[in-house]
C-alpha atoms as a PDB file:
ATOM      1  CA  UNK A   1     -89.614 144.707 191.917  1.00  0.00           C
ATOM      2  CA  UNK A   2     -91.164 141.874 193.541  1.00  0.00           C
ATOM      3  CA  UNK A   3     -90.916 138.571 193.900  1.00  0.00           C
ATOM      4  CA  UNK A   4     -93.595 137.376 192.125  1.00  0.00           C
ATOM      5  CA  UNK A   5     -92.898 139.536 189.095  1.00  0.00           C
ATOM      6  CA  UNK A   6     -88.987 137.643 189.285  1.00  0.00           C
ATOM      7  CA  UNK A   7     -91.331 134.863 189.242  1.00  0.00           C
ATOM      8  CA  UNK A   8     -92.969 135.679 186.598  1.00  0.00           C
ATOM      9  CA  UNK A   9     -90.396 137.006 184.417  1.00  0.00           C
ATOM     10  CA  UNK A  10     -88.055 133.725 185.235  1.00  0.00           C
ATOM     11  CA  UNK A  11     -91.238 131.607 184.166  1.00  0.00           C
ATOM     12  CA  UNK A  12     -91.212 133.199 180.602  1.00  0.00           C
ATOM     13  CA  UNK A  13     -87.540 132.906 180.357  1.00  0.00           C
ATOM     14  CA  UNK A  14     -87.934 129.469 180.919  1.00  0.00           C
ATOM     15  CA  UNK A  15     -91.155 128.838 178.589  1.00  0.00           C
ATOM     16  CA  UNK A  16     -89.180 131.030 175.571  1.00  0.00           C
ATOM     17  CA  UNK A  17     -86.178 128.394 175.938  1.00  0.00           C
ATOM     18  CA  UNK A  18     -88.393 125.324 175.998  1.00  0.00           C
ATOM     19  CA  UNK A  19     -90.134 126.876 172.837  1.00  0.00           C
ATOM     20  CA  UNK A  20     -87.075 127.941 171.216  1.00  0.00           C
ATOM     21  CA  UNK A  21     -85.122 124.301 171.789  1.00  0.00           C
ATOM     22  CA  UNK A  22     -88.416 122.593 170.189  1.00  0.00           C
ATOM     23  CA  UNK A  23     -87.789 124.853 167.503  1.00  0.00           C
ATOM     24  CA  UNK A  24     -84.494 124.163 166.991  1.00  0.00           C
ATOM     25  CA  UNK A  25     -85.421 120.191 167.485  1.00  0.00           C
ATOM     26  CA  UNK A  26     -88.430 120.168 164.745  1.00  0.00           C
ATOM     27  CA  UNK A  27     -86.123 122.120 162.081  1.00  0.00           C
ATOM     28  CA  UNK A  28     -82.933 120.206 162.513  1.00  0.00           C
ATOM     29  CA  UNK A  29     -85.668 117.081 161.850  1.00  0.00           C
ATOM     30  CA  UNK A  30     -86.901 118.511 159.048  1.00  0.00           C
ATOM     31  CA  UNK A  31     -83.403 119.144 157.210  1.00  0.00           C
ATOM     32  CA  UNK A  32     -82.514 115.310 157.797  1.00  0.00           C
ATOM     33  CA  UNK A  33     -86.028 114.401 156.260  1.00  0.00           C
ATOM     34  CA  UNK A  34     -84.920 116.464 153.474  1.00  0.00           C
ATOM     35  CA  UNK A  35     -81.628 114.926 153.057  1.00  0.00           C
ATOM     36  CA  UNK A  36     -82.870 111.192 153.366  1.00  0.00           C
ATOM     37  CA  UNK A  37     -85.675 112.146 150.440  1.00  0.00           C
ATOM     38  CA  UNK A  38     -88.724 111.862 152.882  1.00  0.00           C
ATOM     39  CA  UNK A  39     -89.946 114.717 152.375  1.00  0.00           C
ATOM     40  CA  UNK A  40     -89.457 117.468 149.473  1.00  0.00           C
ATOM     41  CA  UNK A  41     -88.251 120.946 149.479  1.00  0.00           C
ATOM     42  CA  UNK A  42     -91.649 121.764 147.841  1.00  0.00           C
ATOM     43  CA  UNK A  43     -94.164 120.050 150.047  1.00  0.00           C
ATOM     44  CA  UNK A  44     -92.288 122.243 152.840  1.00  0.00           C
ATOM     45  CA  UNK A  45     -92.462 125.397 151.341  1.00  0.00           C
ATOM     46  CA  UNK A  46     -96.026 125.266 150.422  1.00  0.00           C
ATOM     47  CA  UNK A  47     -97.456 123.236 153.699  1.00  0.00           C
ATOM     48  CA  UNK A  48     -95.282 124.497 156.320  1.00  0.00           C
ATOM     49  CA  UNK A  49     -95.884 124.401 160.603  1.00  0.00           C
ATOM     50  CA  UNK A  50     -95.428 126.994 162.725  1.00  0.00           C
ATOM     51  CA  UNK A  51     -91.954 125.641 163.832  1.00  0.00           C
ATOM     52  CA  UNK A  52     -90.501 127.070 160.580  1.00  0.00           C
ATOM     53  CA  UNK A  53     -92.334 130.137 159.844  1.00  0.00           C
ATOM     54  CA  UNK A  54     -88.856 132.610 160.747  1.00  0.00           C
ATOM     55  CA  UNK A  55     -86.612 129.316 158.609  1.00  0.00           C
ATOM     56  CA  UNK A  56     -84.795 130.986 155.697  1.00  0.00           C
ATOM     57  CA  UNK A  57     -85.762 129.147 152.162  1.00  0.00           C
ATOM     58  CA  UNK A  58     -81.827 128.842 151.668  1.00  0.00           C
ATOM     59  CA  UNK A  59     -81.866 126.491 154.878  1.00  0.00           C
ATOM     60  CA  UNK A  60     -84.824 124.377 152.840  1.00  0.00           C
ATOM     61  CA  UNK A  61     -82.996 124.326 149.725  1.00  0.00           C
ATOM     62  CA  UNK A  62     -79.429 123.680 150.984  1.00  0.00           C
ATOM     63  CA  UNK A  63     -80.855 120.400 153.044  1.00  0.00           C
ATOM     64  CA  UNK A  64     -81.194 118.910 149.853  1.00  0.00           C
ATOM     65  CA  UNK A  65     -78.591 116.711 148.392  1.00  0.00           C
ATOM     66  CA  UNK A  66     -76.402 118.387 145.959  1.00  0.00           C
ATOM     67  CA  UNK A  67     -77.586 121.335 146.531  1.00  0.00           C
ATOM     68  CA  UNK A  68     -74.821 124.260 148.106  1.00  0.00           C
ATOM     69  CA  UNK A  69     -74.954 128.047 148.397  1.00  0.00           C
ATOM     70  CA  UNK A  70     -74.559 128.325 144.905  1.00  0.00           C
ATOM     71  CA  UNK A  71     -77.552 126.421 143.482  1.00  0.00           C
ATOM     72  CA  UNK A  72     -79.341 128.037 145.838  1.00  0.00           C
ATOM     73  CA  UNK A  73     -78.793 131.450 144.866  1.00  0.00           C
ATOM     74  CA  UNK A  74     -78.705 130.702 141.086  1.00  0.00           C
ATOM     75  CA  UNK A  75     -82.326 129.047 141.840  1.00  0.00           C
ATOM     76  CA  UNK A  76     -83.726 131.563 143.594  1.00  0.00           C
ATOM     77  CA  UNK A  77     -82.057 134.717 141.787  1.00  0.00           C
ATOM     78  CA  UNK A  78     -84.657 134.424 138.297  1.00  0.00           C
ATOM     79  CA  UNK A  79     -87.752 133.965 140.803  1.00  0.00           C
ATOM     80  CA  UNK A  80     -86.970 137.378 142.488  1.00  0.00           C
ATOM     81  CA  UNK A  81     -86.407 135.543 146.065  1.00  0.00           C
ATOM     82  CA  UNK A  82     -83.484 136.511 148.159  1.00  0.00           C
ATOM     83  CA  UNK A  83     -82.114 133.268 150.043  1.00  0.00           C
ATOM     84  CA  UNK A  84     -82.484 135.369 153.304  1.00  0.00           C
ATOM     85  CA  UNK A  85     -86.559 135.320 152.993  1.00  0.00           C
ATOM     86  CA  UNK A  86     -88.157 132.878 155.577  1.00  0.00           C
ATOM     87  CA  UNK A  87     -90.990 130.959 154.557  1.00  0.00           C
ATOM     88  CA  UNK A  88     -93.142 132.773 156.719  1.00  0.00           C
ATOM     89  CA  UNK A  89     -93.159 135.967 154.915  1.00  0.00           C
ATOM     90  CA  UNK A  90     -93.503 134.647 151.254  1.00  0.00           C
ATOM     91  CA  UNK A  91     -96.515 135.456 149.071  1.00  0.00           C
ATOM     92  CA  UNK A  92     -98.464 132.519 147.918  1.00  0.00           C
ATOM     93  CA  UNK A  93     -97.348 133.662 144.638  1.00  0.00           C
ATOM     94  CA  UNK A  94     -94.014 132.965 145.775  1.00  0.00           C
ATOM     95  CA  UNK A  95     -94.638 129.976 147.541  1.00  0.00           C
ATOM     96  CA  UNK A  96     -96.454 128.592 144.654  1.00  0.00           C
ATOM     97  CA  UNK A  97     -93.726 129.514 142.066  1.00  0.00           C
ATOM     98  CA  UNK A  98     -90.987 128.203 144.084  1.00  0.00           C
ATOM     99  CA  UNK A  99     -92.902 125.093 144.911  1.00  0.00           C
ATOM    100  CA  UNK A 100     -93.254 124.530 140.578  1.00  0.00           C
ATOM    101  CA  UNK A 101     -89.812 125.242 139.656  1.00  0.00           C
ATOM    102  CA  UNK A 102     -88.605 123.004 142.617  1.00  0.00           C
ATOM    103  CA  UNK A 103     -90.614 120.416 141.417  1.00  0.00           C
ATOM    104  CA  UNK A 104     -88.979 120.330 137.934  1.00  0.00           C
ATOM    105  CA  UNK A 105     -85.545 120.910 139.403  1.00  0.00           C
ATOM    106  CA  UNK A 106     -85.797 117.504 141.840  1.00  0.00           C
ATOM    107  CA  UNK A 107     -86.176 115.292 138.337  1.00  0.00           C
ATOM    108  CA  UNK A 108     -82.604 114.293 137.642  1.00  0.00           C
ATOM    109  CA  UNK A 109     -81.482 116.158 134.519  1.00  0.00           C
ATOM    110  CA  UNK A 110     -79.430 115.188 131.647  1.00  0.00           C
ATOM    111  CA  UNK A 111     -75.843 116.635 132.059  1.00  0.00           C
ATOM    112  CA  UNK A 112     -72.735 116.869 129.714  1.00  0.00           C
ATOM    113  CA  UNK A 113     -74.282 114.384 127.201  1.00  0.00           C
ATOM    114  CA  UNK A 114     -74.582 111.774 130.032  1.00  0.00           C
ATOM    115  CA  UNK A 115     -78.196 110.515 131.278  1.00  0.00           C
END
């Protein structure tokens, strides 16, 4: 090899890192938007950047409050989505059908009598 491949090869090295930290940067972001209520679980799955195409929906769904491993899988279990799916490779049928059933599962719901 020669130097300016080691170049070369040390330049994309560098470039992946600096893409992969944005990445990282623009998700974590994201999942505190979620939290605070800024932005919906919904609106992300069906308008989503390229920074979370390879995201798993579990990471979208568990950044919501109240909302653990558990809901997650009991949500996404009758809609024939495994939590493992990123966002990237659902079907706008998916994307769609998730989006609707998140939207009626973000209303707060009448529990054990109480309102």
């Amino acid at each position: 090899m020669d130097l300016g491949t080691i170049d070369a090869q040390a330049q994309q090295r560098l470039e992946a890192l600096v893409r992969a930290n944005a990445v990282r940067h623009a998700r974590a972001e994201l999942k505190r938007r979620i939290a605070d209520g800024d932005v919906s679980a919904a609106a992300t799955i069906l308008f989503h950047r390229w920074e979370f195409e390879s995201m798993p929906v579990a990471d979208v769904l568990t950044s919501q409050r109240h909302w653990g491993e558990r809901r997650c899988r009991r949500f996404l279990t009758p809609l024939g989505v495994h939590e493992t799916k990123t966002i990237g490779s659902l079907t706008e049928r998916q994307r769609v059908a998730l989006a609707a059933q998140l939207s009626g599962a973000e209303r707060p719901t009448q529990r054990y009598g109480r309102p």
